[in-house]
N, C-alpha and C. Protein backbone atom coordinates (compact mmCIF):
# COMPACT_ATOMS: atom_id res chain seq x y z
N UNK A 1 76.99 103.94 103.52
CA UNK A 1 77.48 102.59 103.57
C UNK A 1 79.00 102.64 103.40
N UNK A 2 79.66 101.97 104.14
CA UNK A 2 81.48 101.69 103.91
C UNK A 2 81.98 100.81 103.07
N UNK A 3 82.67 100.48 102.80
CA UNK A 3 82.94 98.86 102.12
C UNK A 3 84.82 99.29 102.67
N UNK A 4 85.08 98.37 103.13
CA UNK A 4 86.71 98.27 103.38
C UNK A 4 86.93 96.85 102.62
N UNK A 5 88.22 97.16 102.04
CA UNK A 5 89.23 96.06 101.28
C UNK A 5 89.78 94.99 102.66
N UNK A 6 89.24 94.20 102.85
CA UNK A 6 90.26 93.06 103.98
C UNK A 6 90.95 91.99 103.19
N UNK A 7 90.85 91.94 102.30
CA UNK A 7 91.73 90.94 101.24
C UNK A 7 91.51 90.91 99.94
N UNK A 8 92.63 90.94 99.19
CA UNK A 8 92.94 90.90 97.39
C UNK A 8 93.99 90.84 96.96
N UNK A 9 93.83 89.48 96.30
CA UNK A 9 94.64 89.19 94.86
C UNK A 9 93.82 89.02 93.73
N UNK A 10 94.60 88.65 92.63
CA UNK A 10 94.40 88.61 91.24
C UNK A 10 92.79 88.38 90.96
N UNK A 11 92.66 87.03 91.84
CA UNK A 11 91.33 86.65 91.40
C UNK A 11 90.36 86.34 92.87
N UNK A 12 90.66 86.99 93.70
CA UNK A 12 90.19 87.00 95.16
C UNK A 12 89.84 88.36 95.92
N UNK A 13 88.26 88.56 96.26
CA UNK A 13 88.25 89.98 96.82
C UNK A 13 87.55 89.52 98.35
N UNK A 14 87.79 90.33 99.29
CA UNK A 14 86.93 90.09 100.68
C UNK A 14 87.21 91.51 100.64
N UNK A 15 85.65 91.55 101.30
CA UNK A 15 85.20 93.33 101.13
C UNK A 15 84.30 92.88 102.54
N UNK A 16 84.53 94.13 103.95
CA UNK A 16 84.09 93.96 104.88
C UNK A 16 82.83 95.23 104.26
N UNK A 17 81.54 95.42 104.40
CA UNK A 17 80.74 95.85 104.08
C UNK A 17 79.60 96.41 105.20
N UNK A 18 79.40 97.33 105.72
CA UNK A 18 78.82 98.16 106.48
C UNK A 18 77.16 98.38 106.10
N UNK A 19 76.67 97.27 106.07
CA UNK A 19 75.45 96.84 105.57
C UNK A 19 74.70 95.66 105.83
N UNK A 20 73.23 95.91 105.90
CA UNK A 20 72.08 94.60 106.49
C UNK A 20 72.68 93.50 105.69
N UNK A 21 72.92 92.43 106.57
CA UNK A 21 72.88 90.78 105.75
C UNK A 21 71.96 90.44 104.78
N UNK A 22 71.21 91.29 104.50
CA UNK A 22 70.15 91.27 103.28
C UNK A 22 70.65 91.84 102.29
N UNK A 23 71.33 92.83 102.28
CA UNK A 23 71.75 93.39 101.49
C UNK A 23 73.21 92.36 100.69
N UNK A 24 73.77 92.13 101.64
CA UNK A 24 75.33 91.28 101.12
C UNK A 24 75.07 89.77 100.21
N UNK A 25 73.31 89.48 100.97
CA UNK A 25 73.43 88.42 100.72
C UNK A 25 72.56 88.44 99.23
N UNK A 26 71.81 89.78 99.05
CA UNK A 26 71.49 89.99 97.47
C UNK A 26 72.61 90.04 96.14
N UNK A 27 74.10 90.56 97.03
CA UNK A 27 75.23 90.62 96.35
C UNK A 27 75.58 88.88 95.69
N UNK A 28 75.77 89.10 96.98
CA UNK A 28 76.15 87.08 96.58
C UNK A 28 75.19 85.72 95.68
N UNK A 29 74.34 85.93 95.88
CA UNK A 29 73.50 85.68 95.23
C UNK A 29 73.11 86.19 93.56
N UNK A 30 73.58 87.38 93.39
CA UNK A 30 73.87 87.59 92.08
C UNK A 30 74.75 87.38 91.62
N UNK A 31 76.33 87.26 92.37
CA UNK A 31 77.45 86.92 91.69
C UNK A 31 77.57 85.62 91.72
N UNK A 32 76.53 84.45 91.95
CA UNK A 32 76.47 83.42 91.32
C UNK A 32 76.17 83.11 90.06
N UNK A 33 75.48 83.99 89.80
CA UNK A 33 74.48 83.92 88.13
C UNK A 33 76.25 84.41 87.02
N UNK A 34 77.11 84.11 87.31
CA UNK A 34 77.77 84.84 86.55
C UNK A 34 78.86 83.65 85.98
N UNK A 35 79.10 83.64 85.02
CA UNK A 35 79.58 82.38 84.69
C UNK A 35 81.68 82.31 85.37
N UNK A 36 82.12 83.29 85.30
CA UNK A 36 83.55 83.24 86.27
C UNK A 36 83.83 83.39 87.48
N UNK A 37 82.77 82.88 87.81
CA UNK A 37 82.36 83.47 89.60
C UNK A 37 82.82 81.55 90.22
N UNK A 38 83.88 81.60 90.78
CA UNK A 38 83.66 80.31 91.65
C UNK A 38 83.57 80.02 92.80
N UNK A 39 83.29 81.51 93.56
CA UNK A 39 83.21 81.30 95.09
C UNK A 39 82.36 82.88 95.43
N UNK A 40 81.54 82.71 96.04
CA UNK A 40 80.63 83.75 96.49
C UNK A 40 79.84 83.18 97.31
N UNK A 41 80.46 84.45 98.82
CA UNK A 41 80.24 83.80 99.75
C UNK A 41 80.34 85.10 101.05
N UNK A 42 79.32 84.89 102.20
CA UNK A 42 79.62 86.01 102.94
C UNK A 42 79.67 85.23 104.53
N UNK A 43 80.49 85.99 105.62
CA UNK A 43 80.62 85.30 106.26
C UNK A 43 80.19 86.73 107.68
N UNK A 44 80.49 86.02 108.96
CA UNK A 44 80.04 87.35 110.12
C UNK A 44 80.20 86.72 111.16
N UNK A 45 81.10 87.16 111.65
CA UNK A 45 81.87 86.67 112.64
C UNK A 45 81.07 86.32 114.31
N UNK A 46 79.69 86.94 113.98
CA UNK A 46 78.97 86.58 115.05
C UNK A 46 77.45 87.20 114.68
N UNK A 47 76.20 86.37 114.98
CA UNK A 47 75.31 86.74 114.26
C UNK A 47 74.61 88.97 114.36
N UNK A 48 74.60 88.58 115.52
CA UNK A 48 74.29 90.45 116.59
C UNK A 48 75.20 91.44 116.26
N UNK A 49 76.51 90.88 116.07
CA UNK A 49 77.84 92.26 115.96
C UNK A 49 79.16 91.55 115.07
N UNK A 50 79.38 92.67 114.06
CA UNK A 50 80.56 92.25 113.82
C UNK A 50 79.85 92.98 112.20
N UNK A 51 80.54 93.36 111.14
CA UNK A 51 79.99 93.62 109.82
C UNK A 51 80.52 92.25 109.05
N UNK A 52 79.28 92.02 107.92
CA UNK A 52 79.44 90.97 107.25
C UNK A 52 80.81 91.07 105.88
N UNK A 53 81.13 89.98 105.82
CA UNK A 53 82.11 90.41 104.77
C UNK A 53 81.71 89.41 103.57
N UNK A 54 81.81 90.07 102.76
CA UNK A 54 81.63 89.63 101.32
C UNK A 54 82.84 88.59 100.67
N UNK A 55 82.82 87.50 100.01
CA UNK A 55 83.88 86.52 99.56
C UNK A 55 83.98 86.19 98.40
N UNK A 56 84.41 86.96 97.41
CA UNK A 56 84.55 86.51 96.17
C UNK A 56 85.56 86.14 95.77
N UNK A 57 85.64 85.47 94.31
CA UNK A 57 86.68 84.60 94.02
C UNK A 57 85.79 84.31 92.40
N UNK A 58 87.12 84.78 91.24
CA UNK A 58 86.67 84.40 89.89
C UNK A 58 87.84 83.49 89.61
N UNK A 59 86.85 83.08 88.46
CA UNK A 59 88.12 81.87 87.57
C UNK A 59 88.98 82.53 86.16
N UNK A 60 88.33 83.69 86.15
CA UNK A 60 88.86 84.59 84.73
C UNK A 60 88.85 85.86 85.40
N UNK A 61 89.27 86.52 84.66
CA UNK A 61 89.05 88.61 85.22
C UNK A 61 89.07 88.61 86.20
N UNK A 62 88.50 90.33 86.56
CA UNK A 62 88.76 90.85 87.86
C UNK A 62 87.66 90.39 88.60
N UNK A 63 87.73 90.51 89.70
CA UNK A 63 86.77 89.78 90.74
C UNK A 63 85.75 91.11 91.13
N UNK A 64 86.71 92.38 91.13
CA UNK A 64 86.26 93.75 91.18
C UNK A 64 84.91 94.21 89.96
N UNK A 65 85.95 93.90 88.72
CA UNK A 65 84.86 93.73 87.49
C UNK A 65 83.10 93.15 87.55
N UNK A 66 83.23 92.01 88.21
CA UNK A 66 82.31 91.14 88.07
C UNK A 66 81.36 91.99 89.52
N UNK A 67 81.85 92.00 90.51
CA UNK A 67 81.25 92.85 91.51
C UNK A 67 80.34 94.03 91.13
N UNK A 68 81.37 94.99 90.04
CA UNK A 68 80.72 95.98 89.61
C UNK A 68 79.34 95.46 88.69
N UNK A 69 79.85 94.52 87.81
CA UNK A 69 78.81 94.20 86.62
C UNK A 69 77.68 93.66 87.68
N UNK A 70 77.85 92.59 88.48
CA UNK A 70 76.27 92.37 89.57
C UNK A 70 75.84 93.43 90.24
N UNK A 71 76.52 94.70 90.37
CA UNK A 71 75.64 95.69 91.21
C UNK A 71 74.50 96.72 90.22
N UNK A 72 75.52 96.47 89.01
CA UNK A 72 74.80 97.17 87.73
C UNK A 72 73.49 96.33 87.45
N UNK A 73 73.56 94.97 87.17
CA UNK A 73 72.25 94.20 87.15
C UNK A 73 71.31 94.38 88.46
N UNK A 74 72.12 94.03 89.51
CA UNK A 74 70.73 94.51 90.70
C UNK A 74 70.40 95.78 90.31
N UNK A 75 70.54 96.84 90.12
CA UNK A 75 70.18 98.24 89.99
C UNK A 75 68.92 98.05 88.75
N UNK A 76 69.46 97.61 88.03
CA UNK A 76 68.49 97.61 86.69
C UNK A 76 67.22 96.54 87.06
N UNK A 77 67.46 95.78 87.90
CA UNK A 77 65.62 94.60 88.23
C UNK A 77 65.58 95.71 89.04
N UNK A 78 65.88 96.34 89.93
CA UNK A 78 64.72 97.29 90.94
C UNK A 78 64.46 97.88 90.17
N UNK A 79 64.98 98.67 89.28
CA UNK A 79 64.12 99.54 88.31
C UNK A 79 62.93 98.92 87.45
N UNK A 80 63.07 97.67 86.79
CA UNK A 80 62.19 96.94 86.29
C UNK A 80 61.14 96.41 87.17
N UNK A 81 61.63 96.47 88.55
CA UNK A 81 60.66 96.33 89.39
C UNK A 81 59.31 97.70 89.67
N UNK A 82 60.29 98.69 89.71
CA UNK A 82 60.05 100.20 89.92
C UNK A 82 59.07 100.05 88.81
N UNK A 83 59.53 100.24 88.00
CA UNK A 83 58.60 100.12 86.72
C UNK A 83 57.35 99.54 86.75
N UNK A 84 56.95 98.11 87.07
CA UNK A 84 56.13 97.18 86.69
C UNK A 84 55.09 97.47 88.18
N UNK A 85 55.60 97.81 89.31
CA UNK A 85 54.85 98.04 90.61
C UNK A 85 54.16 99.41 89.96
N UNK A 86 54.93 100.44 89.47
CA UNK A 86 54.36 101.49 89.43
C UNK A 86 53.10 101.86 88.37
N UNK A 87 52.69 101.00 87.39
CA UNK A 87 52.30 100.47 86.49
C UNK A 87 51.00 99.78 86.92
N UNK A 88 51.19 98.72 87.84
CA UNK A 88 50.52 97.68 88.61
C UNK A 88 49.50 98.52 89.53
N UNK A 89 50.11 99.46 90.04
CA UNK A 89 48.56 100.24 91.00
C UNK A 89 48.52 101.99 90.66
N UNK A 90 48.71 102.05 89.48
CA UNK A 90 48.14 103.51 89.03
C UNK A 90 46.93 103.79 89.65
N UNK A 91 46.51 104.93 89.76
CA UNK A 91 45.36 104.78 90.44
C UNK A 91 44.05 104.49 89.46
C-alpha cells in the first residue's frame, strides 16, 4: 500500500492512499469517533480510476497523531474480532 502526502498544515492532512474505498472509508469513519477530529472525509476524483484521498482536519494536535491513534484502534477490534470468531467456531 502507498500513502503520498498531497497536503499539510498544522491541523490539516490529505493523504492520497493506494487502497480499496473500503478501506479509506474504515479510516474515516474511525476518525470521527475522536473528539478533535472536525473534518474527516475522503474524496476520488472519479468513481473506476483515480486513488482515493483521505481528508483530515483536527481542532487540537496533530492530525498525523490522531490518524496514527485510529489505525491503532482499528488494529485492536480486528483482533477482538480475531479473537471472538476464533472462539465462536472451535471445532
Amino acid at each position: 500500500m502507498d500513502v503520498k502526502t498531497v497536503g499539510k498544515s498544522d491541523n490539516l492532512l490529505k493523504l492520497e492512499i493506494d487502497a480499496d474505498v473500503g478501506f479509506v472509508n474504515l479510516l474515516r469513519t474511525q476518525l470521527w469517533k475522536r473528539e478533535n477530529v472536525s473534518l474527516s472525509a475522503f474524496r476520488r476524483d472519479h468513481p473506476y480510476v483515480g486513488k482515493p484521498q483521505l481528508i483530515l482536519k483536527v481542532s487540537k494536535g496533530s492530525p498525523s497523531k490522531a490518524l496514527k491513534d485510529s489505525c491503532k484502534e482499528i488494529l485492536e477490534t480486528a483482533e477482538d474480532f480475531q479473537k471472538a470468531f476464533t472462539k465462536a467456531f472451535k471445532p
